[in-house]
N, C-alpha and C. Protein backbone atom coordinates (compact mmCIF):
# COMPACT_ATOMS: atom_id res chain seq x y z
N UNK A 1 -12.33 36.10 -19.92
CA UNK A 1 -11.54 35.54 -21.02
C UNK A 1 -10.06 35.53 -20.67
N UNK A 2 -9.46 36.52 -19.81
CA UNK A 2 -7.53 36.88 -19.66
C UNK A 2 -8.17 35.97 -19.01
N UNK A 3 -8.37 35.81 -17.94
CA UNK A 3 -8.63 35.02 -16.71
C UNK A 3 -8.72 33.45 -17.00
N UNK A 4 -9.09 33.07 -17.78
CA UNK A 4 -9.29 32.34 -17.74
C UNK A 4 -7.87 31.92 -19.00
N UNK A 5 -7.71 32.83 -19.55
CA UNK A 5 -6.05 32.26 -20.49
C UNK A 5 -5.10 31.89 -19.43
N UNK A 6 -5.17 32.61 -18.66
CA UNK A 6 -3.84 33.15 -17.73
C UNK A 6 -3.75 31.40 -16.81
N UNK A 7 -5.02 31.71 -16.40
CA UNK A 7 -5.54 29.94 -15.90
C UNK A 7 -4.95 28.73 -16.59
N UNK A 8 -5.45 28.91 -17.96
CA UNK A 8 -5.18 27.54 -18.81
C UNK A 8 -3.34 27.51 -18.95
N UNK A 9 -2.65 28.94 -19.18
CA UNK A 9 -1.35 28.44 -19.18
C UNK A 9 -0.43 28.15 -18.05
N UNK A 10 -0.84 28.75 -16.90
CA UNK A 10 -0.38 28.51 -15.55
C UNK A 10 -0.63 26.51 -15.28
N UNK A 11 -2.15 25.97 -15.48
CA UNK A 11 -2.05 24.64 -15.67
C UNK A 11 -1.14 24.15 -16.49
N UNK A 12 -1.02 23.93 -17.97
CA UNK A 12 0.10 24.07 -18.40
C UNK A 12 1.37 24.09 -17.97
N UNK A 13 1.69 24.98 -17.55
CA UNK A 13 2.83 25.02 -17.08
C UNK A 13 3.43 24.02 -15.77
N UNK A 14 2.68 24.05 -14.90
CA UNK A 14 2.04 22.75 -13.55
C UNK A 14 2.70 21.67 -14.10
N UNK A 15 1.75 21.34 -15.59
CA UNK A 15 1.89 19.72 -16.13
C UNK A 15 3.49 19.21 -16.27
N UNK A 16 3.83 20.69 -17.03
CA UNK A 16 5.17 19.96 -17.62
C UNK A 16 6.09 20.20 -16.50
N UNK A 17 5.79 21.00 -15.48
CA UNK A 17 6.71 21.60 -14.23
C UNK A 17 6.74 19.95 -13.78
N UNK A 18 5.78 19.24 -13.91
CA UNK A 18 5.77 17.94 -12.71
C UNK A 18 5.90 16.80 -13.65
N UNK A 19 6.05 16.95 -15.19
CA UNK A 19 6.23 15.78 -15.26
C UNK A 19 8.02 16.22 -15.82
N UNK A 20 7.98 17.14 -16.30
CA UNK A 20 9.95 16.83 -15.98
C UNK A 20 11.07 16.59 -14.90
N UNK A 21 10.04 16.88 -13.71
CA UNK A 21 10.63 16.83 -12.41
C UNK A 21 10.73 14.96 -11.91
N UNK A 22 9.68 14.01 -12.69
CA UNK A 22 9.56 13.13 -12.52
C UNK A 22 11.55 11.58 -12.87
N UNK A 23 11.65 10.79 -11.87
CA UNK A 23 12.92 10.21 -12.48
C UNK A 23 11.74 9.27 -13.92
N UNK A 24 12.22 9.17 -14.54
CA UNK A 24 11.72 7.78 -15.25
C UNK A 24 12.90 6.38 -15.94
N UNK A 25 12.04 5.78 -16.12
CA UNK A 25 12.60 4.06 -16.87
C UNK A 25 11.85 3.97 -17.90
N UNK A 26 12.84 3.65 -18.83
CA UNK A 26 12.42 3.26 -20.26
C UNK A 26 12.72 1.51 -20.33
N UNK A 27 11.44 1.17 -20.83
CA UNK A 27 11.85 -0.16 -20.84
C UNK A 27 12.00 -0.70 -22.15
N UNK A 28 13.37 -0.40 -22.51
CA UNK A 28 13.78 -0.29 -24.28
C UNK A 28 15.26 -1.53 -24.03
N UNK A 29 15.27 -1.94 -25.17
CA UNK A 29 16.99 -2.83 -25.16
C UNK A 29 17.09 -2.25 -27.23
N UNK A 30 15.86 -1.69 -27.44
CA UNK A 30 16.22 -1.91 -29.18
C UNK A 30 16.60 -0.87 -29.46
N UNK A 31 17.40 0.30 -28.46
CA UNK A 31 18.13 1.16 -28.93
C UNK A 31 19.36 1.13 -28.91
N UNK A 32 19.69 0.09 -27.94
CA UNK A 32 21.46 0.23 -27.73
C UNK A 32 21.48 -1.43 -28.31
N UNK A 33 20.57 -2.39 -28.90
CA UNK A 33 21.13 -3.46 -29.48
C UNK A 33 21.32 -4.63 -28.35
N UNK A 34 20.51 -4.48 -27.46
CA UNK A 34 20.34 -5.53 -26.45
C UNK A 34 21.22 -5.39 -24.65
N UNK A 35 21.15 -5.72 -24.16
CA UNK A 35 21.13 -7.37 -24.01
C UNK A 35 19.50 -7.53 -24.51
N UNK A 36 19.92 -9.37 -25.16
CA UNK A 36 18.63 -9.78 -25.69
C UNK A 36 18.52 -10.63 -24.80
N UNK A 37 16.69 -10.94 -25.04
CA UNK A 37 15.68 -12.20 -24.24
C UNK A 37 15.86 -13.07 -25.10
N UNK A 38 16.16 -14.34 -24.25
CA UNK A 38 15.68 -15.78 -25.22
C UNK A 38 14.24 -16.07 -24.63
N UNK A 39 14.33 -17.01 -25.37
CA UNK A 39 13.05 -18.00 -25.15
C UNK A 39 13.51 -19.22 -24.40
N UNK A 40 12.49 -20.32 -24.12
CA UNK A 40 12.41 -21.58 -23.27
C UNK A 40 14.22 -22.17 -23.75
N UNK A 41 14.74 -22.65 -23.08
CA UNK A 41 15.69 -23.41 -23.21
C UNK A 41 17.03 -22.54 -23.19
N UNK A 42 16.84 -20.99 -24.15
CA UNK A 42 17.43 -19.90 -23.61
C UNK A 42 18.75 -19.89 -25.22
N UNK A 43 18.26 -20.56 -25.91
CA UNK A 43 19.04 -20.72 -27.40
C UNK A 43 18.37 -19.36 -27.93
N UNK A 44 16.93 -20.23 -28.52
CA UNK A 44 16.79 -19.38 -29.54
C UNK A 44 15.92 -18.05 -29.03
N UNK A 45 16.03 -16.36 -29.38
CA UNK A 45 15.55 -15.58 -29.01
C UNK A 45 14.08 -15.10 -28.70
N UNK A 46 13.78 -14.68 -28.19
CA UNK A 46 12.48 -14.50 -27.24
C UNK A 46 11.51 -14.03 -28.77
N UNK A 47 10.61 -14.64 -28.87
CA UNK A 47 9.42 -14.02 -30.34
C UNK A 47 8.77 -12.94 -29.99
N UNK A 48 8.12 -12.19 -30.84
CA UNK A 48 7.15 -11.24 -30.56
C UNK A 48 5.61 -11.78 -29.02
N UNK A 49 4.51 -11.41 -28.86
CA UNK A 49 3.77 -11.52 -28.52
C UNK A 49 4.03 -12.19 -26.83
N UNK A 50 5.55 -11.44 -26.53
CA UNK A 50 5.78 -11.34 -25.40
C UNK A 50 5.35 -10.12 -24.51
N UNK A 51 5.12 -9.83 -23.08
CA UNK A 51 5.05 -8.89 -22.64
C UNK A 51 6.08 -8.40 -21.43
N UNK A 52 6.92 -7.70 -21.30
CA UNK A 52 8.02 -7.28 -20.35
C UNK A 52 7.65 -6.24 -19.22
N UNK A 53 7.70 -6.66 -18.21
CA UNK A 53 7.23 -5.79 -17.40
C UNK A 53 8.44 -5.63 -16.15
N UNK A 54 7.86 -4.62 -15.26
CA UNK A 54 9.21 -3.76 -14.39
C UNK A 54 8.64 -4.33 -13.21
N UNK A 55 10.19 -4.83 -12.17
CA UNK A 55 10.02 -4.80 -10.02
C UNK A 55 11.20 -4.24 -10.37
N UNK A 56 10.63 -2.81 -9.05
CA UNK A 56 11.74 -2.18 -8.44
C UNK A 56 11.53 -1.95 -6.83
N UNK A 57 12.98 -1.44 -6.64
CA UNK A 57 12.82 -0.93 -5.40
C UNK A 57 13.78 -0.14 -4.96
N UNK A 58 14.09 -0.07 -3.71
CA UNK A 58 15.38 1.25 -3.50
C UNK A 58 16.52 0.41 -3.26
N UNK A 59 17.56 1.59 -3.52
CA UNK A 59 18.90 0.50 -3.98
C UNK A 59 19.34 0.70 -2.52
N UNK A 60 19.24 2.05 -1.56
CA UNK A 60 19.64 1.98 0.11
C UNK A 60 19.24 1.05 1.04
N UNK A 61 18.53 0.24 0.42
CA UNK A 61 17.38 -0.48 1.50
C UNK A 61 17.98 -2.02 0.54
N UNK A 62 17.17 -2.15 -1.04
CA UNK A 62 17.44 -3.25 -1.25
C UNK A 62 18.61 -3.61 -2.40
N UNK A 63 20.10 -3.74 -1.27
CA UNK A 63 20.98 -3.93 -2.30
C UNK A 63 20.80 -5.07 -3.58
N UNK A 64 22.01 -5.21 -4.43
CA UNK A 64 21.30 -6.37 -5.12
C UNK A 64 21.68 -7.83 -4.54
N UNK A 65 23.00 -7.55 -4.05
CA UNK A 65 23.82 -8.40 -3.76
C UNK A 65 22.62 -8.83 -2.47
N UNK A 66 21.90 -8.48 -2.06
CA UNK A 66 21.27 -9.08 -0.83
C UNK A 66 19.67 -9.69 -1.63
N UNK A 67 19.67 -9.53 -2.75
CA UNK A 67 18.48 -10.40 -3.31
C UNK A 67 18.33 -12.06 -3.50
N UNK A 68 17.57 -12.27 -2.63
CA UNK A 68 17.60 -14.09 -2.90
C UNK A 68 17.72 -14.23 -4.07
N UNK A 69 18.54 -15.30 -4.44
CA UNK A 69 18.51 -16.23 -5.77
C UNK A 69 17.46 -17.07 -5.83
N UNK A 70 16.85 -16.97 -6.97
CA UNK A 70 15.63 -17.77 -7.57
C UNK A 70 16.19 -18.78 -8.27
N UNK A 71 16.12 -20.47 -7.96
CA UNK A 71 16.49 -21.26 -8.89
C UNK A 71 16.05 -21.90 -10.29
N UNK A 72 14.47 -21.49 -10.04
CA UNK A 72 13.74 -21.71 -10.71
C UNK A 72 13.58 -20.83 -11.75
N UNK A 73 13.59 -19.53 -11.57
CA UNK A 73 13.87 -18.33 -12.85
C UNK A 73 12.75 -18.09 -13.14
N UNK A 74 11.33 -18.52 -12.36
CA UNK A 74 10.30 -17.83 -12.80
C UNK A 74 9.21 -17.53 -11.59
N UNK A 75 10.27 -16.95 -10.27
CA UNK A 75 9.35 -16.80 -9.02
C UNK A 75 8.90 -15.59 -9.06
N UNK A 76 7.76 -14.89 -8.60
CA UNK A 76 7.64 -13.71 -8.32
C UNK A 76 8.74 -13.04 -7.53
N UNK A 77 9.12 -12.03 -7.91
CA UNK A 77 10.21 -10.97 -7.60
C UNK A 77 10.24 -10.48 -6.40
N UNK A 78 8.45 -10.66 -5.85
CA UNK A 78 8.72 -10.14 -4.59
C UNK A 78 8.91 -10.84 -3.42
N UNK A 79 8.99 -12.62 -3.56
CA UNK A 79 9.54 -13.61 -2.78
C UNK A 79 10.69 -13.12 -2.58
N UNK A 80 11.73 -12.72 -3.28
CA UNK A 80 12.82 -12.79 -3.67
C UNK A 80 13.34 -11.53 -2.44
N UNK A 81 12.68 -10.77 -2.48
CA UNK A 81 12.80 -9.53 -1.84
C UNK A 81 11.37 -8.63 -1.27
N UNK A 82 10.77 -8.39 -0.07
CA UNK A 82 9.66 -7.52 -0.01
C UNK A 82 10.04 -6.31 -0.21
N UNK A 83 11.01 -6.39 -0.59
CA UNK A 83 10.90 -4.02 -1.23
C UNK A 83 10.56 -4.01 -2.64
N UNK A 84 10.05 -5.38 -3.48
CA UNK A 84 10.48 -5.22 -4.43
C UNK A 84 8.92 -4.46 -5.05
N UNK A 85 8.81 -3.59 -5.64
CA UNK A 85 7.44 -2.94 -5.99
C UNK A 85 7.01 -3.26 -7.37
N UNK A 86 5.91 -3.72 -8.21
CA UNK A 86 5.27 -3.81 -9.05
C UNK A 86 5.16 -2.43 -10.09
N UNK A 87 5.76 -2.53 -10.77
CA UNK A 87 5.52 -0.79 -11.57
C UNK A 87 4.31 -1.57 -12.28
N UNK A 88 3.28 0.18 -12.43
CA UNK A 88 2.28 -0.36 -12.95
C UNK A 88 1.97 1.33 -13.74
N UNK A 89 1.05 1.20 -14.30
CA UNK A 89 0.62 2.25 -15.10
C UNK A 89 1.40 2.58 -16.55
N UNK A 90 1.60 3.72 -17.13
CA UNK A 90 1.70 4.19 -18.68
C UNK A 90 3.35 3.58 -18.48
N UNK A 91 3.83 3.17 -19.70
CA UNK A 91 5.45 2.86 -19.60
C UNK A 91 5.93 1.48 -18.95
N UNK A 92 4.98 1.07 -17.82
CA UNK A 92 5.43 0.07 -16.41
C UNK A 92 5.40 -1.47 -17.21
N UNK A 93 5.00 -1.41 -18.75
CA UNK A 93 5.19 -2.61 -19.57
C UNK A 93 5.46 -2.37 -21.08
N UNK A 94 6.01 -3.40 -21.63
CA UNK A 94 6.76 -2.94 -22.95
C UNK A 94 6.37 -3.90 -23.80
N UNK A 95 5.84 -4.42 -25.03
CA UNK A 95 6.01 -5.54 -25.68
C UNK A 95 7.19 -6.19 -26.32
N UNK A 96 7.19 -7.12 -26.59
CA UNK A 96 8.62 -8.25 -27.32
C UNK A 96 8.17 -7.56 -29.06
N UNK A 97 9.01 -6.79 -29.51
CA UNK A 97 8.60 -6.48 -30.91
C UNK A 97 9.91 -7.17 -32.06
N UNK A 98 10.05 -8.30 -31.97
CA UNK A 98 11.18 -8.95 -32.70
C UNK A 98 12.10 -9.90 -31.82
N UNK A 99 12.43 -10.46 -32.62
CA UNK A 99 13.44 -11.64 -32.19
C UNK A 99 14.36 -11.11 -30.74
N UNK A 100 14.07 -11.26 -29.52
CA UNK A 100 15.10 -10.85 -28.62
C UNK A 100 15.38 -9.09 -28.32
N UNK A 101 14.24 -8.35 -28.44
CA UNK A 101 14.06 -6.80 -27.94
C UNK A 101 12.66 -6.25 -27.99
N UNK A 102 12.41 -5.41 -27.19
CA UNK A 102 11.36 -4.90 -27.01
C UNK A 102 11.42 -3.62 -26.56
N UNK A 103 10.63 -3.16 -26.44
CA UNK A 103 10.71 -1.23 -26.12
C UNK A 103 9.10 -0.92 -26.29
N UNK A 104 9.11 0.31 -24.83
CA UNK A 104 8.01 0.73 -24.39
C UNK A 104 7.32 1.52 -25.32
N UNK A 105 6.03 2.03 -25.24
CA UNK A 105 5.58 3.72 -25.85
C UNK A 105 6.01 4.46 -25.19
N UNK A 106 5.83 4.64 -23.94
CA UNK A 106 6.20 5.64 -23.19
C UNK A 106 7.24 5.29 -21.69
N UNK A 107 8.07 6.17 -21.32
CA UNK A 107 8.61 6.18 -19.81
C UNK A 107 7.86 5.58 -18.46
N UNK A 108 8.05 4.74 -18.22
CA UNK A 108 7.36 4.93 -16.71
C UNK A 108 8.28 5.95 -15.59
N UNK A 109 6.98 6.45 -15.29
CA UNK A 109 7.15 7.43 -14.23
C UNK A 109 7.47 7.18 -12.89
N UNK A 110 8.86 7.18 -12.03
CA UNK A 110 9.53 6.67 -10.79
C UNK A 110 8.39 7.49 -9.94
N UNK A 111 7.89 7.15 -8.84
CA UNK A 111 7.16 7.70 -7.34
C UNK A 111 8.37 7.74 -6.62
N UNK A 112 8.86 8.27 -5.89
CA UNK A 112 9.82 8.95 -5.21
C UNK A 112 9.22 7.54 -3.71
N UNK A 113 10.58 6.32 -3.54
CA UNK A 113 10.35 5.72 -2.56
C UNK A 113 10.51 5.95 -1.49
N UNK A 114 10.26 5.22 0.04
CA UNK A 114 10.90 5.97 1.29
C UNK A 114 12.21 5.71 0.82
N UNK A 115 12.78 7.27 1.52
CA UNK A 115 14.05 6.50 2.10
C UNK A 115 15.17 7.12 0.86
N UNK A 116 14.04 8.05 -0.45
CA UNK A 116 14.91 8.30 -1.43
C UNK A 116 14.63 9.63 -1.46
N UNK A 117 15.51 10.82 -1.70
CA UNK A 117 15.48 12.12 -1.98
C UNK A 117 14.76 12.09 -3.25
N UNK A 118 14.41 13.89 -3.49
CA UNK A 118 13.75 13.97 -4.92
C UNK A 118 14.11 13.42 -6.02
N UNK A 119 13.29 13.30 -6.94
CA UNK A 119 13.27 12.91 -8.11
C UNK A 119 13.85 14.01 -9.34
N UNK A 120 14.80 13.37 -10.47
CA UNK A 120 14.82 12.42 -10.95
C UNK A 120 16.37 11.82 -10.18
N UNK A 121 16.87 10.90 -10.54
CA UNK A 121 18.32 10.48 -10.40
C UNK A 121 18.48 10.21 -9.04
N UNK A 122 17.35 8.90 -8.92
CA UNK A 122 18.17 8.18 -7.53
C UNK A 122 18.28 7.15 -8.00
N UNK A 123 19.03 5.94 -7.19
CA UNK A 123 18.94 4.69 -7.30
C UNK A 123 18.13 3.79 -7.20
N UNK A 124 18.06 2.53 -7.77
CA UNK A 124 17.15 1.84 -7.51
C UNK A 124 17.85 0.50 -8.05
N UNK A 125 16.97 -0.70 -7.29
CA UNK A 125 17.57 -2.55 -7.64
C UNK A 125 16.13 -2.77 -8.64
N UNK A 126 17.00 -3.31 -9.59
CA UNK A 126 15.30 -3.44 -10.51
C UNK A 126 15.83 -5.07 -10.82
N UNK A 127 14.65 -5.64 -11.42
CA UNK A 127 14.20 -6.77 -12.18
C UNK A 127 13.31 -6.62 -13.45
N UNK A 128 13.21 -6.97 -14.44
CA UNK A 128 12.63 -7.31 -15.76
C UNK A 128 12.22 -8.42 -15.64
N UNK A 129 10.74 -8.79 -15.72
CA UNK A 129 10.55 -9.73 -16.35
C UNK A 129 10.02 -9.87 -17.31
N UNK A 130 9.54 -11.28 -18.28
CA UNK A 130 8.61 -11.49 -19.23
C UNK A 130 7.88 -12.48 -19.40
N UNK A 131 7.03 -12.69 -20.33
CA UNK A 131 5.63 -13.64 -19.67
C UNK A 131 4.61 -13.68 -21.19
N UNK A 132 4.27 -14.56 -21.14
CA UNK A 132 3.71 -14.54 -22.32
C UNK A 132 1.43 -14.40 -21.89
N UNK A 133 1.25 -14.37 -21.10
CA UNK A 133 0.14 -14.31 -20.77
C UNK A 133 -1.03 -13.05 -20.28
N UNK A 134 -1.44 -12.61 -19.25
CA UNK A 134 -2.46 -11.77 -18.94
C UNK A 134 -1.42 -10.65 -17.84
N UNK A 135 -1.16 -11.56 -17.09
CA UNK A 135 -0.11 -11.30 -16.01
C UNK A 135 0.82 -12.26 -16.04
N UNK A 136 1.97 -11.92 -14.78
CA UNK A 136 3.40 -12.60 -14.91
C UNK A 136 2.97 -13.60 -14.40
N UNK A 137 2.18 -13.70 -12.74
CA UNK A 137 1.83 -14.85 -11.77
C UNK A 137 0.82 -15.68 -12.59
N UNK A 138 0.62 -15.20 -13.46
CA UNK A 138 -0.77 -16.33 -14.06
C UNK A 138 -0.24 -17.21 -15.25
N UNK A 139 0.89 -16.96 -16.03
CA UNK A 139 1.62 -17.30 -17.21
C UNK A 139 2.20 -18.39 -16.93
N UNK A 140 1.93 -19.53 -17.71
CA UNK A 140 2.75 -21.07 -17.80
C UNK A 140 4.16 -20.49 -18.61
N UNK A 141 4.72 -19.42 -19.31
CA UNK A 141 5.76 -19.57 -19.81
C UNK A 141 6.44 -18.27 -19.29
N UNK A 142 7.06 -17.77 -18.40
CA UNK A 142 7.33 -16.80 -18.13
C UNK A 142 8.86 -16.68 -17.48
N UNK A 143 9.96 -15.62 -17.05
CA UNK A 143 10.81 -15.64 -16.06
C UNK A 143 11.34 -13.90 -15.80
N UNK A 144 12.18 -14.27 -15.09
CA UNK A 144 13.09 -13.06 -14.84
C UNK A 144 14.40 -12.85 -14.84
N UNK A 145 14.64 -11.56 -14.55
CA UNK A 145 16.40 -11.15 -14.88
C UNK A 145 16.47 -11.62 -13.71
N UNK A 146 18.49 -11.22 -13.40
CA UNK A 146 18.89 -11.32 -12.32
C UNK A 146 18.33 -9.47 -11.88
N UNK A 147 18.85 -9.68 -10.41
CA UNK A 147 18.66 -8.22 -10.22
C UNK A 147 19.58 -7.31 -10.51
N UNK A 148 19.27 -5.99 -11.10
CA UNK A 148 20.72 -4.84 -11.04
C UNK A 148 20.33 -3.72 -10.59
N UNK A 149 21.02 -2.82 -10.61
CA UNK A 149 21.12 -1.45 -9.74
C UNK A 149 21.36 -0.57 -11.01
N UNK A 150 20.49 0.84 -10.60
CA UNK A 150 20.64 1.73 -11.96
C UNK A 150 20.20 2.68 -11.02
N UNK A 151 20.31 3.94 -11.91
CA UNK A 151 19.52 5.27 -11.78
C UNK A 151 18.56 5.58 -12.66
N UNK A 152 17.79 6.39 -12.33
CA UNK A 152 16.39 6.94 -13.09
C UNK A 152 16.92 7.90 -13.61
N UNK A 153 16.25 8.03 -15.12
CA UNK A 153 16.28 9.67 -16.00
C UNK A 153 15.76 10.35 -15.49
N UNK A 154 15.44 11.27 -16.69
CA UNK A 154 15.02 12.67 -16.41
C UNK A 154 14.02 12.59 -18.45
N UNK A 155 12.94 13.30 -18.11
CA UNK A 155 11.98 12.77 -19.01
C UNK A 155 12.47 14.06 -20.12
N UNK A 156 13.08 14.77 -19.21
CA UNK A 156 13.91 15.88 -20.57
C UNK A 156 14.69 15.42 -21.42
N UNK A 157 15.57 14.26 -20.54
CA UNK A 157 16.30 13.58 -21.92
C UNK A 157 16.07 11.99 -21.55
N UNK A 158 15.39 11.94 -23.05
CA UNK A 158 15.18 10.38 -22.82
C UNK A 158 15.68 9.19 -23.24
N UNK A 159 15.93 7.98 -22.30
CA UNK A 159 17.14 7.41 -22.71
C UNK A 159 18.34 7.32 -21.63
N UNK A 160 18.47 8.20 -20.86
CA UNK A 160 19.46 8.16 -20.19
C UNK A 160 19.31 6.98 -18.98
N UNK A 161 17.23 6.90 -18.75
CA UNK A 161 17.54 5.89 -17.91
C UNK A 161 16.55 3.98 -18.22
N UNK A 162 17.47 4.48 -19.82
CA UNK A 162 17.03 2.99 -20.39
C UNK A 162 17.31 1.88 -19.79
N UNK A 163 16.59 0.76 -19.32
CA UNK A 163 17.09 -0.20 -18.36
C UNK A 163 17.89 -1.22 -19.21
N UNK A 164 18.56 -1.20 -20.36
CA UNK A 164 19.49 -2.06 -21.02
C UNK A 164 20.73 -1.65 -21.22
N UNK A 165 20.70 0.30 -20.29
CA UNK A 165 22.59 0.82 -20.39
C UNK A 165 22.29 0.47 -18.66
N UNK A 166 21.28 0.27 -17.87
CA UNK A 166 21.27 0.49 -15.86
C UNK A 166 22.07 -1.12 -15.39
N UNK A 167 22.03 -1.48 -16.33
CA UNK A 167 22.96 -3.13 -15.87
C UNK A 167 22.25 -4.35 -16.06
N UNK A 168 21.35 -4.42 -16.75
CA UNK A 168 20.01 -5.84 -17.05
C UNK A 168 21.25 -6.70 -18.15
N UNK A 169 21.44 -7.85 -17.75
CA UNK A 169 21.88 -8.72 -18.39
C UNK A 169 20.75 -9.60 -18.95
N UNK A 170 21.21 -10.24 -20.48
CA UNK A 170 20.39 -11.57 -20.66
C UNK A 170 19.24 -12.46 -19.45
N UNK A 171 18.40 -12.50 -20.10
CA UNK A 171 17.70 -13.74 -19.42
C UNK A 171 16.93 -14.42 -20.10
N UNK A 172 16.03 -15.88 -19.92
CA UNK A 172 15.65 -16.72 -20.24
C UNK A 172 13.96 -16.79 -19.81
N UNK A 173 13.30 -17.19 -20.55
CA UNK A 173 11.61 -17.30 -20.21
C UNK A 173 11.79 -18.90 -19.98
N UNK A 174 10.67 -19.66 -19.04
CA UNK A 174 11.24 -21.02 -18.50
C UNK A 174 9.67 -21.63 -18.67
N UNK A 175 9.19 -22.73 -19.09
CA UNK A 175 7.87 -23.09 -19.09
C UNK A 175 7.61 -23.68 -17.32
N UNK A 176 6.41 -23.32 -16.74
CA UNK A 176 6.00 -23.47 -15.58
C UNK A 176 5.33 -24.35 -14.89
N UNK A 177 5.33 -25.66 -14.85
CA UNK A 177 4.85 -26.52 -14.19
C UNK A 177 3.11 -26.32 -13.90
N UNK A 178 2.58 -27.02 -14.48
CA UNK A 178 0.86 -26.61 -14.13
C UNK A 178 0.44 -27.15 -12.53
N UNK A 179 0.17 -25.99 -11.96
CA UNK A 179 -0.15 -27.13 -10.22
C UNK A 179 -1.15 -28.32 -10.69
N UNK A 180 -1.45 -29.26 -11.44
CA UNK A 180 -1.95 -30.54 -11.78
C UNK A 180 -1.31 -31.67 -11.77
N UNK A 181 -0.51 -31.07 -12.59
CA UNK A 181 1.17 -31.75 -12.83
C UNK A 181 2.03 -32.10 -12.01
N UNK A 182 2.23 -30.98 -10.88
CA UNK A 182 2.84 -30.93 -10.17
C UNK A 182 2.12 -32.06 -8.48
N UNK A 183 0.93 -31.90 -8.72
CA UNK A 183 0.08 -32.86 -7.78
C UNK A 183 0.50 -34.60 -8.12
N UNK A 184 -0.28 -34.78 -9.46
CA UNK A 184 -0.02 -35.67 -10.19
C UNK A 184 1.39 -36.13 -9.73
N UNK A 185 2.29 -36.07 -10.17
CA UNK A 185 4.00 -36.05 -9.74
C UNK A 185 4.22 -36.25 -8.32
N UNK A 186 3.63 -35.50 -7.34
CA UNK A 186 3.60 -36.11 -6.11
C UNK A 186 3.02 -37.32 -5.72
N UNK A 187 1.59 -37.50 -5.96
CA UNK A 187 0.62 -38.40 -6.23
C UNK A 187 1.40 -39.66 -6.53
N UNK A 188 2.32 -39.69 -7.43
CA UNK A 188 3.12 -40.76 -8.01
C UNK A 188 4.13 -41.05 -7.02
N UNK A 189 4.79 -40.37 -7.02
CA UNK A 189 5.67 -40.64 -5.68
C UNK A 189 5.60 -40.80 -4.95
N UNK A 190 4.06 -41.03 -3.92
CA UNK A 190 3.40 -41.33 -2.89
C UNK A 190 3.23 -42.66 -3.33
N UNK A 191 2.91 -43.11 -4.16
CA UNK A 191 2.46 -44.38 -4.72
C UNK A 191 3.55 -45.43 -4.88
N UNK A 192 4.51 -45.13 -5.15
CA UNK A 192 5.71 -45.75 -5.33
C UNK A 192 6.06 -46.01 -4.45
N UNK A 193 6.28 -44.91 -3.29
CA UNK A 193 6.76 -44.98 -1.77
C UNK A 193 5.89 -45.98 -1.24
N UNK A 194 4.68 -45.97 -1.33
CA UNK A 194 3.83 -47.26 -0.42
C UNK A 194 3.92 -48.77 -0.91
N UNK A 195 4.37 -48.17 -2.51
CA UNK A 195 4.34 -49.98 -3.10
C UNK A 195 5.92 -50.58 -2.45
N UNK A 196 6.44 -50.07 -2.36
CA UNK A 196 7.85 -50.27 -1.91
C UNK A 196 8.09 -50.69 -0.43
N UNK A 197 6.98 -49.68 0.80
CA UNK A 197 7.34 -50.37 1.93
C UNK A 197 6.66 -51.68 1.88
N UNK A 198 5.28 -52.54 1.29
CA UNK A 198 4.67 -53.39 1.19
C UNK A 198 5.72 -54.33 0.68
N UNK A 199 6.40 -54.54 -0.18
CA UNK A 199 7.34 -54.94 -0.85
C UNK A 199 8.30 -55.74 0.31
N UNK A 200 8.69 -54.57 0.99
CA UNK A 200 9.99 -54.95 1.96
C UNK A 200 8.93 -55.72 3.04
């Protein structure tokens, strides 16, 4: 019976030893009042039944200033950059809960990248995006931030590493061209091009 108390609080103790030791990201803007998401065209603000999700990576390796520019505003993040990592698990997505903000349940938890000392409070180049679908790559209406540079909290105090005080400016969701459309559209312009040399 001790034996087995002594057991259960020593685990215990483990849990919270490793998860306060953890950096985390809150993916919140509705505590400090934005920056807000628009929607298509980038007027009016982003609606509910959006989903916001996290690319990061290390800020020693991937500055921001060295992140390709996306013209299009709705490429995968990791064209843009291969350091850029997919957060995934508890926290790693947030919903759109009102006109232009959204906020997580919980922290996502930073993995300590190469190249970065312990956790919490290193740097990192992040991206936000949002998407109205299953996933980001599968969504006809979706885009992303520019990139910025922040540090990770500490899950003791939370908040400190909200990604709307780490430098995320405004961005815009962009509707996505269906590859049909986009065939079609070529298709046409092939057509035109041949009626034209016949012509001459």
């Amino acid at each position: 019976m001790k034996k087995s108390l002594i057991l259960g609080i020593l685990g215990l103790a483990a849990v919270v030893a490793s998860s306060y030791g953890q950096g985390v990201i809150w993916l919140d803007n509705y505590a400090s009042s934005g920056p807000l998401l628009h929607a298509v065209g980038g007027v009016a603000l982003l609606p509910t039944g959006y989903n916001i999700g996290l690319y990061y990576g290390p800020a020693n390796v991937n500055a921001v200033g060295s992140v390709a520019a996306d013209l299009t505003g709705y490429a995968d993040p990791t064209t843009q950059y291969a350091g850029f990592n997919l957060a995934t698990g508890t926290g790693s997505t947030a919903p759109s809960i009102g006109v232009g903000f959204f906020s997580a349940s919980a922290a996502f938890l930073i993995q300590p990248l190469a190249g970065t000392v312990s956790v919490p409070y290193n740097s990192y180049t992040m991206e936000l995006v949002a998407y109205n679908g299953a996933t980001y790559d599968t969504s006809l209406v979706r885009g992303h931030s520019a990139p910025f540079y922040g540090m990770d909290g500490s899950s003791i105090t939370p908040g400190v590493g909200e990604v709307s005080q780490l430098g995320l400016t405004s961005f815009s969701v962009v509707g996505v061209p269906e590859p049909t459309t986009l065939a079609l559209g070529a298709l046409g312009g092939l057509g035109l091009l041949l009626f034209r040399r016949k012509k001459a």
